[in-house]
N, C-alpha and C. Protein backbone atom coordinates (compact mmCIF):
# COMPACT_ATOMS: atom_id res chain seq x y z
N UNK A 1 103.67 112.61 78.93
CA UNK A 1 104.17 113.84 79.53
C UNK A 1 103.17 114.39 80.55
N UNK A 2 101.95 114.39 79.96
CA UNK A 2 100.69 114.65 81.06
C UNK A 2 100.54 114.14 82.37
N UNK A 3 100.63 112.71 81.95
CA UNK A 3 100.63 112.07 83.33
C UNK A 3 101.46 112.30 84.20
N UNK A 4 102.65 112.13 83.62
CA UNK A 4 104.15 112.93 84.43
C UNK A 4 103.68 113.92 85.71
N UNK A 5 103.65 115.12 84.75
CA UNK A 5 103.00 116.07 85.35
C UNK A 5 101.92 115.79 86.31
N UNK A 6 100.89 115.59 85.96
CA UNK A 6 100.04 114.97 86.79
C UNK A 6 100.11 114.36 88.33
N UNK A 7 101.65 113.18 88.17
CA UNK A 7 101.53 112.59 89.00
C UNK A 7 102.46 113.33 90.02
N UNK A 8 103.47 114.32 89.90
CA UNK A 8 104.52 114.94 90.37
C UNK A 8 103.59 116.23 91.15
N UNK A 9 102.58 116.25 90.50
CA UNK A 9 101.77 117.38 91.23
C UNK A 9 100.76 116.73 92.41
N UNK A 10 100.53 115.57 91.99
CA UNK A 10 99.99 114.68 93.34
C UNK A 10 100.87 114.39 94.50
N UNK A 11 102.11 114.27 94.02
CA UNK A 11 103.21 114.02 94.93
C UNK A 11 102.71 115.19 95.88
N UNK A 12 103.61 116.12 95.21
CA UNK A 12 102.98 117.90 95.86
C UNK A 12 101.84 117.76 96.89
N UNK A 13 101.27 117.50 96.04
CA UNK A 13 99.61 117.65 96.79
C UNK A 13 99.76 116.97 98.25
N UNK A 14 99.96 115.29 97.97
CA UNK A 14 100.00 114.37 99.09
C UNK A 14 101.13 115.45 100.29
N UNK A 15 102.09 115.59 99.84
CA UNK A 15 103.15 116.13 100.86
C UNK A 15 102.79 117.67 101.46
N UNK A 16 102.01 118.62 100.74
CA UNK A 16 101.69 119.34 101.41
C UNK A 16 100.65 119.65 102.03
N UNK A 17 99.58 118.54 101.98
CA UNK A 17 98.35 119.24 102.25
C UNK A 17 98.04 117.30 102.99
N UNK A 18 98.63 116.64 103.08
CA UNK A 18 98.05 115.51 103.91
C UNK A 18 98.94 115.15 104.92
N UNK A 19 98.00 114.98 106.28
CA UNK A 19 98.93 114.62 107.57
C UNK A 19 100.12 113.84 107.31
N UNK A 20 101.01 113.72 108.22
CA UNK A 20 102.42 112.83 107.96
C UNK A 20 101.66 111.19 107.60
N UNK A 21 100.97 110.66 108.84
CA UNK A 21 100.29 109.39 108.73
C UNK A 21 99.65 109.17 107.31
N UNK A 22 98.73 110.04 107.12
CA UNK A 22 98.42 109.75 105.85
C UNK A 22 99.21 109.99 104.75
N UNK A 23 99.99 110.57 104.63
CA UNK A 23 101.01 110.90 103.38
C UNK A 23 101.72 109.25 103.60
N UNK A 24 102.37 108.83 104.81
CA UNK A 24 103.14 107.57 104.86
C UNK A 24 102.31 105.88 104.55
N UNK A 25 101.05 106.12 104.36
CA UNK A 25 99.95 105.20 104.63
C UNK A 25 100.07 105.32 102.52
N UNK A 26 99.97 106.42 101.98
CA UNK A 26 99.77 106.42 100.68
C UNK A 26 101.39 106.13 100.01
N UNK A 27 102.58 105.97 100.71
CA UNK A 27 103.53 105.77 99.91
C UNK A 27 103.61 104.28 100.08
N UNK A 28 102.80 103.83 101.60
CA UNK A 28 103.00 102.19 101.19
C UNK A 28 102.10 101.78 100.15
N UNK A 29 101.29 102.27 100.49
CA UNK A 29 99.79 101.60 99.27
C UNK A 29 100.87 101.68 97.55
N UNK A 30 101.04 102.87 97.28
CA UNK A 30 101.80 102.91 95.94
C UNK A 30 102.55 102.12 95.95
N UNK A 31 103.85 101.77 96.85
CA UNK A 31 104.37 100.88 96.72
C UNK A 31 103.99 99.74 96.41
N UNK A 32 103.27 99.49 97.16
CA UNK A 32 102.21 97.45 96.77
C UNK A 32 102.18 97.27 95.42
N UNK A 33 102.17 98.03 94.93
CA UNK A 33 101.42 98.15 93.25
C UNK A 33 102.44 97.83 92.07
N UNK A 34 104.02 97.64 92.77
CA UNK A 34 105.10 96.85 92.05
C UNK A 34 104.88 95.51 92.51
N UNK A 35 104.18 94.95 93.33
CA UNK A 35 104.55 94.00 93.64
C UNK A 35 105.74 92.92 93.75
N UNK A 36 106.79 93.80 94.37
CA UNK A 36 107.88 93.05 94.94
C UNK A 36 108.41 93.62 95.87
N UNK A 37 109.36 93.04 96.08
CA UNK A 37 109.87 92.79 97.92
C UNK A 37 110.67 94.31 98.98
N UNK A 38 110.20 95.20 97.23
CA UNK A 38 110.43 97.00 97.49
C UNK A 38 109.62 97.20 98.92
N UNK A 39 108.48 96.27 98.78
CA UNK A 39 107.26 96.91 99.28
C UNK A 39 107.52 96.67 100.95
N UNK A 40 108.02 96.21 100.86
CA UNK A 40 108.47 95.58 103.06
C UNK A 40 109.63 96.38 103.33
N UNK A 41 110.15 97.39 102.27
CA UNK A 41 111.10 97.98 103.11
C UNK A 41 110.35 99.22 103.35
N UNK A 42 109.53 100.02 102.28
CA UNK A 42 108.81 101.04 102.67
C UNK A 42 107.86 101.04 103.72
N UNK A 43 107.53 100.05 103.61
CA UNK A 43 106.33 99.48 104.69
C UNK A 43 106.73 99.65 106.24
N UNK A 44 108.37 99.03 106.49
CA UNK A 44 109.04 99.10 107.54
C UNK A 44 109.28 100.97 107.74
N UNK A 45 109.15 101.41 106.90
CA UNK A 45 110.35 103.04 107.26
C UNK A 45 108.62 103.73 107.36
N UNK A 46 107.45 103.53 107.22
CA UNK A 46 106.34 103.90 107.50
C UNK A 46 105.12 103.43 108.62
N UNK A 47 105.45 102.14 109.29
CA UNK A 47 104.53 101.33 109.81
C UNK A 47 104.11 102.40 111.11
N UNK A 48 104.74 103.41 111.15
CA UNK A 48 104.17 104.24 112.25
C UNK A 48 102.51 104.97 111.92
N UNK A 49 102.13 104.63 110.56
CA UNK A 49 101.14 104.88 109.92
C UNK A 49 99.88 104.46 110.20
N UNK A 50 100.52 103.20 110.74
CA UNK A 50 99.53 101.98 111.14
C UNK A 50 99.31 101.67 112.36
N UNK A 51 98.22 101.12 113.02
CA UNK A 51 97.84 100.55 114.46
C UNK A 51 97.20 99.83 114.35
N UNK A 52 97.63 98.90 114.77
CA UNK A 52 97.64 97.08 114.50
C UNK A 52 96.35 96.84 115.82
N UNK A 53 94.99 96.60 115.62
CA UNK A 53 94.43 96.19 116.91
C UNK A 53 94.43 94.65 116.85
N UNK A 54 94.72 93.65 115.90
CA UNK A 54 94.92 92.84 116.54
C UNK A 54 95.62 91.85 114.69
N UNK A 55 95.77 90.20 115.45
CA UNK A 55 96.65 89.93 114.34
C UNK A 55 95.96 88.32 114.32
N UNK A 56 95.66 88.03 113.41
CA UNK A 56 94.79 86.37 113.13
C UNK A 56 95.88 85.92 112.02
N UNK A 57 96.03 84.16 113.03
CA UNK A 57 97.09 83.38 111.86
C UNK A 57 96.05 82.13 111.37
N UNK A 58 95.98 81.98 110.37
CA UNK A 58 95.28 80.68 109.98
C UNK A 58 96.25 79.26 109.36
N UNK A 59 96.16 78.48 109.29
CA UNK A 59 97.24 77.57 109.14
C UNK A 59 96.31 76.56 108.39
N UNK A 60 96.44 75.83 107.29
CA UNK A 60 95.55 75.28 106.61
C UNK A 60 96.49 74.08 105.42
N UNK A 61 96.31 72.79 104.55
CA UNK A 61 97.39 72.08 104.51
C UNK A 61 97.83 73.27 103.63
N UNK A 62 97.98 73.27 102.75
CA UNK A 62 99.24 74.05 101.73
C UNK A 62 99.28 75.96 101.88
N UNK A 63 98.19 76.79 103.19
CA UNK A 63 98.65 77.37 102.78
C UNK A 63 98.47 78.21 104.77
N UNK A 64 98.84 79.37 104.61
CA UNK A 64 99.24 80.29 105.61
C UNK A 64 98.88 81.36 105.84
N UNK A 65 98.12 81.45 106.29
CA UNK A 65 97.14 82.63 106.11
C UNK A 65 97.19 84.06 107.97
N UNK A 66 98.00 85.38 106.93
CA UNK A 66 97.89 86.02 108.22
C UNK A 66 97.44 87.47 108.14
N UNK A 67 96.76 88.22 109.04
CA UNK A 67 96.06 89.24 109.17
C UNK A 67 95.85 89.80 110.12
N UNK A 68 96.25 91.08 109.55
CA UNK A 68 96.34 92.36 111.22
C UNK A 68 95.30 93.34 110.63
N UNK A 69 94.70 94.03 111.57
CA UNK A 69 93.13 94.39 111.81
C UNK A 69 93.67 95.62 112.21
N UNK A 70 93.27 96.68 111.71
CA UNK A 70 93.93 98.62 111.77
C UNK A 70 92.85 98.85 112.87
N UNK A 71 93.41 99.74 113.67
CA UNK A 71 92.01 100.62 114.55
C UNK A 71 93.04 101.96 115.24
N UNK A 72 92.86 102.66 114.63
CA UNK A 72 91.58 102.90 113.67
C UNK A 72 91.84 102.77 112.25
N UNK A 73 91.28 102.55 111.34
CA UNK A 73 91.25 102.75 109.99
C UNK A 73 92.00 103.92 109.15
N UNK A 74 92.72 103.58 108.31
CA UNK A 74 93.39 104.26 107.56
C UNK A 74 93.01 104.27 106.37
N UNK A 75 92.79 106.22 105.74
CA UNK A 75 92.73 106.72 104.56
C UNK A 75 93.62 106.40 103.46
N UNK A 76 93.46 106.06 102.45
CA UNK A 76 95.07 106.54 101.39
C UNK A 76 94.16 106.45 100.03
N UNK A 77 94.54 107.00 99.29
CA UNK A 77 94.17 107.09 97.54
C UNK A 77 92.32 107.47 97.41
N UNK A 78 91.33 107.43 98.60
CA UNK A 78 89.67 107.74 98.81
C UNK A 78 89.63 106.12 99.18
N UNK A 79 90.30 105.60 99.80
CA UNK A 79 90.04 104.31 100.23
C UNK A 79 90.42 104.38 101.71
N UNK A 80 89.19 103.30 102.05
CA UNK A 80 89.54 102.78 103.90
C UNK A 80 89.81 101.71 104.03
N UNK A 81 91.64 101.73 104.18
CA UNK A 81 91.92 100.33 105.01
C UNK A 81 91.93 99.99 106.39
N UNK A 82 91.39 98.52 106.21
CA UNK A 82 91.27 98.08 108.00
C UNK A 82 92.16 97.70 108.27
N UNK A 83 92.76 96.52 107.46
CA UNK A 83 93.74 95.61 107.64
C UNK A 83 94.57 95.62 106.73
N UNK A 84 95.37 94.23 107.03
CA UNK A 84 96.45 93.92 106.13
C UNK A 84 96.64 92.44 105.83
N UNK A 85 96.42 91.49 104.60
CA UNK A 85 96.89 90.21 104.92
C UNK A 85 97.79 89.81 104.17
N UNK A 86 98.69 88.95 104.54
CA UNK A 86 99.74 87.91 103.61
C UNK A 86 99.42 86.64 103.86
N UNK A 87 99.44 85.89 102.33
CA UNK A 87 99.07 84.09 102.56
C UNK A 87 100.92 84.08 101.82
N UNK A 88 100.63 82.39 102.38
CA UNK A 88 102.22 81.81 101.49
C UNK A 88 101.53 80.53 101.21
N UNK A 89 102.09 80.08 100.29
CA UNK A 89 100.99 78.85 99.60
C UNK A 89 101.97 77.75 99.75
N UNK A 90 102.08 76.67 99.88
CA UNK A 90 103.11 75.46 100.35
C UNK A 90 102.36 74.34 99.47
N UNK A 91 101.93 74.39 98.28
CA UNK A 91 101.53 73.18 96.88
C UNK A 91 102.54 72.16 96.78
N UNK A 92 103.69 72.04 96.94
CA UNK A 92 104.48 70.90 96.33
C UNK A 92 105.35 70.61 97.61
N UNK A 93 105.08 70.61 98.58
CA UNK A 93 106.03 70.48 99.71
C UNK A 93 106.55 71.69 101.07
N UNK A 94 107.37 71.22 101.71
CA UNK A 94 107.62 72.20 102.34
C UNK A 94 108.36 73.64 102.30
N UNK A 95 108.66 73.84 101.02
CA UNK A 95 109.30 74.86 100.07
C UNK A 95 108.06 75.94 99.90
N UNK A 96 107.70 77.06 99.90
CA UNK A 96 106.38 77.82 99.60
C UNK A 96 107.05 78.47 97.83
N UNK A 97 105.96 78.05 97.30
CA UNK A 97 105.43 78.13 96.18
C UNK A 97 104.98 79.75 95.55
N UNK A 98 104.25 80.04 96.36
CA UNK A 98 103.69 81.50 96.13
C UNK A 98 103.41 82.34 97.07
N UNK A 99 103.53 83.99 96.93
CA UNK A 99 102.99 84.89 98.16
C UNK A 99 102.31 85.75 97.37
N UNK A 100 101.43 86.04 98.50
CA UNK A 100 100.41 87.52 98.80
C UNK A 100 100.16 88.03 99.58
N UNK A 101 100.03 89.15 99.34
CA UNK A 101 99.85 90.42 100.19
C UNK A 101 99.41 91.59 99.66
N UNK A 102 98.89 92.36 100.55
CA UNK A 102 98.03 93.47 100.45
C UNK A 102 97.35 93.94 101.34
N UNK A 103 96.51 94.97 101.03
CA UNK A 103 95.22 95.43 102.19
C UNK A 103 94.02 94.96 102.12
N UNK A 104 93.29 95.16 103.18
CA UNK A 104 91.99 94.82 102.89
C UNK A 104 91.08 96.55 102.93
N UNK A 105 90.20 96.47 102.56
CA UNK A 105 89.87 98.02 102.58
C UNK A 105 88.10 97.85 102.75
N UNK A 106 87.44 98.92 102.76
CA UNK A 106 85.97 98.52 103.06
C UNK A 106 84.91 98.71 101.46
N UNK A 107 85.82 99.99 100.26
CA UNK A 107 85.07 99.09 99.52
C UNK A 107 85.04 97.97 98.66
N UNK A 108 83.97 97.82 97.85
CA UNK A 108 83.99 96.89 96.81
C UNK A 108 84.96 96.30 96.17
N UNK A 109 85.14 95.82 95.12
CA UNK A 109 85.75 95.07 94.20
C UNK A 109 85.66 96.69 92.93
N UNK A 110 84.56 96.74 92.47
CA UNK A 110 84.84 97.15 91.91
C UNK A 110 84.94 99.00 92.31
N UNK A 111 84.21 99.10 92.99
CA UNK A 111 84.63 100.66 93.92
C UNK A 111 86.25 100.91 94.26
N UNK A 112 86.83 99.76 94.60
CA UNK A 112 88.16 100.14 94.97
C UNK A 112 89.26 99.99 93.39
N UNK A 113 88.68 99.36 92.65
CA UNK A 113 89.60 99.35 91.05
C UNK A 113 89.13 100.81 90.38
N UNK A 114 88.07 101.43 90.87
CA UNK A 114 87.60 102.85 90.01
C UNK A 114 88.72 104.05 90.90
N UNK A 115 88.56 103.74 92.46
CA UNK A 115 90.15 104.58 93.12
C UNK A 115 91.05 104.29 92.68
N UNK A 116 91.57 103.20 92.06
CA UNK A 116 93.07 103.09 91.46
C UNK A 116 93.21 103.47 90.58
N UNK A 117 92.56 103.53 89.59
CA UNK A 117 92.36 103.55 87.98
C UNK A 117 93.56 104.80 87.51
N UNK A 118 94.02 106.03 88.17
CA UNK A 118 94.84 106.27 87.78
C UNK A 118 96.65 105.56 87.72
N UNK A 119 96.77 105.08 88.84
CA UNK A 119 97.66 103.89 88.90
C UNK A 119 97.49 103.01 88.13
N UNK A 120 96.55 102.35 87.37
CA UNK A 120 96.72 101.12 86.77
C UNK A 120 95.89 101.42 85.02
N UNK A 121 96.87 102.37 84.60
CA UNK A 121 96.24 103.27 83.28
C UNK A 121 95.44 102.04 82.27
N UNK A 122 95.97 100.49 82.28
CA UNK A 122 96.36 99.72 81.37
C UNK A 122 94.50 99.09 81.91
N UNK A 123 94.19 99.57 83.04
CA UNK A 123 92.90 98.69 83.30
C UNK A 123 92.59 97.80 83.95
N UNK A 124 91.35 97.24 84.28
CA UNK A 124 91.56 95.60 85.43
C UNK A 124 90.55 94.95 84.59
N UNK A 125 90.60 93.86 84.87
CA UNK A 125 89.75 92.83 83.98
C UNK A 125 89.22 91.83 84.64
N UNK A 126 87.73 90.73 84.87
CA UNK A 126 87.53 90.63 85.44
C UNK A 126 85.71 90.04 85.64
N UNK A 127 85.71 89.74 86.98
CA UNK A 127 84.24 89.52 87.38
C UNK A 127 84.22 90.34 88.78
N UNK A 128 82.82 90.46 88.99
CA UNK A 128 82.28 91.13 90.48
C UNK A 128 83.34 90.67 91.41
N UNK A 129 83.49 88.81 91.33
CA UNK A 129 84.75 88.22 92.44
C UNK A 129 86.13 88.76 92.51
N UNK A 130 86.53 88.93 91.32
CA UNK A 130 87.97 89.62 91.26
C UNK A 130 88.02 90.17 90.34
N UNK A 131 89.26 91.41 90.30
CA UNK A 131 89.61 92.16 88.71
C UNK A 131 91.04 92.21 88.92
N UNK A 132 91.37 91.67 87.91
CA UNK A 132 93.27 91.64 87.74
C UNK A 132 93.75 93.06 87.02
N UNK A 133 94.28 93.50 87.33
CA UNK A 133 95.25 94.57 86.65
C UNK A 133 95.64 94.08 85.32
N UNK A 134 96.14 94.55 84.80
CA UNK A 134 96.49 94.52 82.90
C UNK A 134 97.66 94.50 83.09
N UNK A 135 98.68 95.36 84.22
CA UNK A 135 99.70 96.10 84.36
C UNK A 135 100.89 94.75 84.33
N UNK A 136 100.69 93.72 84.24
CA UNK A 136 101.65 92.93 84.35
C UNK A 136 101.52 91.63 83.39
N UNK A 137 102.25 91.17 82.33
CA UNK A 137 102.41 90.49 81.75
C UNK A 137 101.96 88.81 81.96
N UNK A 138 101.30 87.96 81.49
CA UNK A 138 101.21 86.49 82.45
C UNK A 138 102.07 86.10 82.54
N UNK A 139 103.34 86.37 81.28
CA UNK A 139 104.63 85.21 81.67
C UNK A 139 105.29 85.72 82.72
N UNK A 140 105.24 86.59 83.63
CA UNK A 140 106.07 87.14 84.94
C UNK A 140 105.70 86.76 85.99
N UNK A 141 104.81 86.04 86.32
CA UNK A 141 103.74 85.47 87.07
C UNK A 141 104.06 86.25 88.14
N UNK A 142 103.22 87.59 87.99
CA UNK A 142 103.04 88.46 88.92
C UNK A 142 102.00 89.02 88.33
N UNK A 143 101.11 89.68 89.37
CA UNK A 143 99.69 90.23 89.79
C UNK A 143 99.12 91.35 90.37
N UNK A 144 98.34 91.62 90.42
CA UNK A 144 97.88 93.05 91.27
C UNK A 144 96.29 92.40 90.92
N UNK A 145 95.56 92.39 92.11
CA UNK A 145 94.54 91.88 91.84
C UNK A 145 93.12 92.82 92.81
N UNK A 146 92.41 93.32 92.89
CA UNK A 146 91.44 93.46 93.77
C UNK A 146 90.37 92.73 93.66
N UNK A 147 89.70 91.74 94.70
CA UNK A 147 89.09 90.94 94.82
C UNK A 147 88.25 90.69 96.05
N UNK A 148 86.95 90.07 96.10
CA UNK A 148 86.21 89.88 97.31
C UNK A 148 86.96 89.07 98.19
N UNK A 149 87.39 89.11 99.40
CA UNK A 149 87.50 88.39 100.97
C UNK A 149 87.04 86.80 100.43
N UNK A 150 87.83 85.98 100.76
CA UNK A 150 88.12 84.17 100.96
C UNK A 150 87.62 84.20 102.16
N UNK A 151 88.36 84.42 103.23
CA UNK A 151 87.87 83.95 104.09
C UNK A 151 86.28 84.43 104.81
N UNK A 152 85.73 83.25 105.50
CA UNK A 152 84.80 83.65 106.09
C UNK A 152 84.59 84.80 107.23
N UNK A 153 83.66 85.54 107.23
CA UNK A 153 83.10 86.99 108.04
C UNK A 153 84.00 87.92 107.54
N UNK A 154 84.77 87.90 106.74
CA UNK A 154 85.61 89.03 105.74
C UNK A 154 84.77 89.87 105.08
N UNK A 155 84.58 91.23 105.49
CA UNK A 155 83.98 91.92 104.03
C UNK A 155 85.18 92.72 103.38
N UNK A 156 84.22 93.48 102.26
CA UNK A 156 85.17 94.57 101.53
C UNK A 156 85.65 94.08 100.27
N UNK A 157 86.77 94.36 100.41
CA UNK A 157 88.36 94.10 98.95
C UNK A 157 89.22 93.54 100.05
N UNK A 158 90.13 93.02 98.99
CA UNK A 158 91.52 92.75 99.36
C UNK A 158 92.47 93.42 98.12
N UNK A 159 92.63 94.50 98.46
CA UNK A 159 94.07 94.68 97.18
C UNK A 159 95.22 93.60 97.23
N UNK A 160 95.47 92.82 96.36
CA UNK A 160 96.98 92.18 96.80
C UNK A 160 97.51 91.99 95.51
N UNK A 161 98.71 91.57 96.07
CA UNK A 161 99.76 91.18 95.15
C UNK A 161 99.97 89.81 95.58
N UNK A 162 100.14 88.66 93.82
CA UNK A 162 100.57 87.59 94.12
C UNK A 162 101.53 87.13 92.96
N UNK A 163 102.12 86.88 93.68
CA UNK A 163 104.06 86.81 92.76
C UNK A 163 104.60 85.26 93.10
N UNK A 164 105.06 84.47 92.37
CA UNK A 164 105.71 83.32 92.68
C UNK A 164 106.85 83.61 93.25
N UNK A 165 107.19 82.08 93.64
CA UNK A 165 108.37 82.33 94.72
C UNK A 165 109.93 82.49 93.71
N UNK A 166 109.73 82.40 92.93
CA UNK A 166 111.27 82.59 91.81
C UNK A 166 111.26 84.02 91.27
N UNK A 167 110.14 84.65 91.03
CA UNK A 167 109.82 86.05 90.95
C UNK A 167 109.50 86.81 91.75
N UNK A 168 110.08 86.48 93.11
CA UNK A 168 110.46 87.21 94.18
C UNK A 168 111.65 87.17 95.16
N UNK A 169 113.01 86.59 94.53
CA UNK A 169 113.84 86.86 94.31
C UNK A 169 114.57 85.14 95.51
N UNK A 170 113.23 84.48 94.91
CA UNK A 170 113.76 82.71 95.66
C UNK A 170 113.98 83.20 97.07
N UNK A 171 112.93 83.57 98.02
CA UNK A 171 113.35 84.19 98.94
C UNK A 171 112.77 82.83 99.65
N UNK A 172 112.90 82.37 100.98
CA UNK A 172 112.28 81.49 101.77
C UNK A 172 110.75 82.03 102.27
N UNK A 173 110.84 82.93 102.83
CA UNK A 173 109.39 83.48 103.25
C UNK A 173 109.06 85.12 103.34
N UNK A 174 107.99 85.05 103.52
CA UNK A 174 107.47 86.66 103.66
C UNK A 174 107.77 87.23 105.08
N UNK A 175 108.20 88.39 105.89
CA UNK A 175 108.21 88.43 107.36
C UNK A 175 106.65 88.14 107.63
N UNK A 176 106.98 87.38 108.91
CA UNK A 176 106.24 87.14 110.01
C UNK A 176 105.19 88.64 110.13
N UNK A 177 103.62 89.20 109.81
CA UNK A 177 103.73 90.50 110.17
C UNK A 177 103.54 90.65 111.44
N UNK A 178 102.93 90.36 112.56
CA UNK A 178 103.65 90.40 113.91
C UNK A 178 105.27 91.43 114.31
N UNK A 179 105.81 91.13 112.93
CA UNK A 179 107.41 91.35 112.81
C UNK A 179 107.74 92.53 111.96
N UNK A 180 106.25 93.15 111.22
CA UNK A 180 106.44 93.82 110.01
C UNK A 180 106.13 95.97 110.66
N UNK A 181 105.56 95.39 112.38
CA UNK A 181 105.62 96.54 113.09
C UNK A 181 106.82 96.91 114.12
N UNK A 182 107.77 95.93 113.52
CA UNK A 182 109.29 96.13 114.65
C UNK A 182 110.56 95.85 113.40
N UNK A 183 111.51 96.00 113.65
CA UNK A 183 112.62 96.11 112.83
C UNK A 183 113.61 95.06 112.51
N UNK A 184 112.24 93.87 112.94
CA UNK A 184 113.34 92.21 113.02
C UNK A 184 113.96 91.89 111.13
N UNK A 185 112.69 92.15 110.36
CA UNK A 185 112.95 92.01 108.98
C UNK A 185 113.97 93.01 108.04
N UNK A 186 113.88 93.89 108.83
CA UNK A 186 115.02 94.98 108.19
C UNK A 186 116.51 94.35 108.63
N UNK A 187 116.69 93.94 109.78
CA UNK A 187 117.85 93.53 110.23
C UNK A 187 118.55 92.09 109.72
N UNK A 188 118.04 90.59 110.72
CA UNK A 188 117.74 89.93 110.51
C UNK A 188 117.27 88.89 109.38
N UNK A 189 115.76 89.44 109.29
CA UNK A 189 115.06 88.43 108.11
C UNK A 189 115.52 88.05 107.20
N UNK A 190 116.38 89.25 105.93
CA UNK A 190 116.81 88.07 105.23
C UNK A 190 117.96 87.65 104.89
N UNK A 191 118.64 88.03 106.05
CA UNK A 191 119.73 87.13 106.08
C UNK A 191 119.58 85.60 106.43
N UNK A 192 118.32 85.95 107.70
CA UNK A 192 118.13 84.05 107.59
C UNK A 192 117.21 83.40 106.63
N UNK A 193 116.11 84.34 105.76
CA UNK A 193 115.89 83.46 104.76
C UNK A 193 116.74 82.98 103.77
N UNK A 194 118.11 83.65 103.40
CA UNK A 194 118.97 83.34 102.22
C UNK A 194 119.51 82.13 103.06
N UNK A 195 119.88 82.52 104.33
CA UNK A 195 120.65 81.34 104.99
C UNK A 195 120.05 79.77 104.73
N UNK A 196 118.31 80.17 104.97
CA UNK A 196 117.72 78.72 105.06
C UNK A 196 117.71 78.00 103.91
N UNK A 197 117.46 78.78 102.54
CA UNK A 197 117.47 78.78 101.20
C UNK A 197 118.74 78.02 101.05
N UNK A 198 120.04 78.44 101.24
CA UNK A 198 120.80 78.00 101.41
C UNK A 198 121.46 76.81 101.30
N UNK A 199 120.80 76.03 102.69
CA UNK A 199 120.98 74.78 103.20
C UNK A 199 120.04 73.92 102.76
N UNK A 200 118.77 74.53 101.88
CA UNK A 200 117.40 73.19 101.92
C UNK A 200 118.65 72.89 100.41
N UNK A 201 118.71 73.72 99.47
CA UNK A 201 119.47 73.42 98.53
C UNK A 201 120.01 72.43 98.39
C-alpha cells in the first residue's frame, strides 16, 4: 500500500515539477524495465526527449550491434544518459535468436543499480561486471541487467534488457534505431516483420 502511494506521488512529483523533456525521458526509462516490446511504442510517442548526435552500427558473425550517442545528455531517475544501444544476436542462423536494449548512462554498475533500487524492490545480484535484477523469473528468459560497456572505448553502464526472440512476441527484428527517431516503426515495422516471419516459416 506504501509503495502505491509512494509511487503515485512520484508520478505527481515527475509531472509537476520536471521539464516536459525530462518528465518524457523518465517515462521511457520506466518503461525499459518491463522489458518488452511496450517499450518502442513509448519510446516513439517521447523521442522528442532525445538528440541523437550521432549513430554507430557494428556488424560482427552472430551478432548486431547499434548505438546512438545523446548530446546533450539526458537526466531521468539521478542518472545521465548518453546513449542508447540495441544488439540482436543471430547464434543458429539467419533467424535472430535474442535482443537487447537499453541505455547507456555515465554511472557505474553499481551506482546506477543503487538509482533504481526503488524500481527493482526484489534487488540485483551480481559482480562489479554485471548485476541482474531479481525482478524476473529464469524460466521467462527475460532480464533487466546493469552492466559494464562490451565494447571497446565504452565507459559507464548499460541498463538493458535481454529477452529471447519467442518471449518477445516471435517478432523478426528490433526497429532499425536510425528509425526509432521517425515514425517508420509505428507505421510500417511490424507489419513487415510479421510479414517476413511469415514467409521464412
Amino acid at each position: 500500500m506504501f509503495k502505491g502511494v509512494l509511487s503515485a506521488l512520484s508520478a505527481l512529483w515527475i509531472a509537476g515539477f520536471a521539464s516536459p523533456a525530462d518528465a518524457g525521458a523518465q517515462r521511457v526509462v520506466e518503461a525499459l524495465f518491463a522489458c518488452d516490446i511496450s517499450f518502442f511504442e513509448v519510446f516513439a510517442s517521447e523521442r522528442a526527449a532525445f538528440s541523437p548526435k550521432e549513430v554507430r552500427i557494428s556488424h560482427f558473425a552472430e551478432q548486431r550491434i547499434e548505438i546512438v550517442k545523446f548530446d546533450p545528455p539526458v537526466e531521468a531517475f539521478g542518472l545521465r544518459l548518453t546513449g542508447y544501444q540495441q544488439e540482436i544476436g543471430f547464434y543458429y542462423g539467419p533467424r535472430p535468436t535474442s535482443f537487447e536494449w537499453g541505455f547507456q548512462v555515465d554511472e557505474t554498475p553499481a551506482g546506477a543499480a543503487l538509482a533504481l533500487r526503488h524500481h527493482f524492490p526484489e534487488g540485483f545480484e551480481g559482480s562489479d561486471e554485471t548485476l541482474m535484477a531479481l525482478k524476473f523469473p529464469t524460466q521467462t528468459h527475460r532480464n533487466f541487467s546493469v552492466s559494464k560497456p562490451r565494447l571497446a572505448g565504452e565507459t559507464g553502464a548499460n541498463l538493458q534488457c535481454s529477452v529471447s526472440r519467442e518471449n518477445l512476441g516471435n517478432i523478426w527484428t528490433l526497429p532499425d534505431v536510425v528509425n526509432q527517431f521517425s515514425e517508420e516503426w509505428d507505421t510500417k515495422g511490424r507489419w513487415w516483420a510479421r510479414a517476413i516471419d511469415w514467409f521464412i516459416e
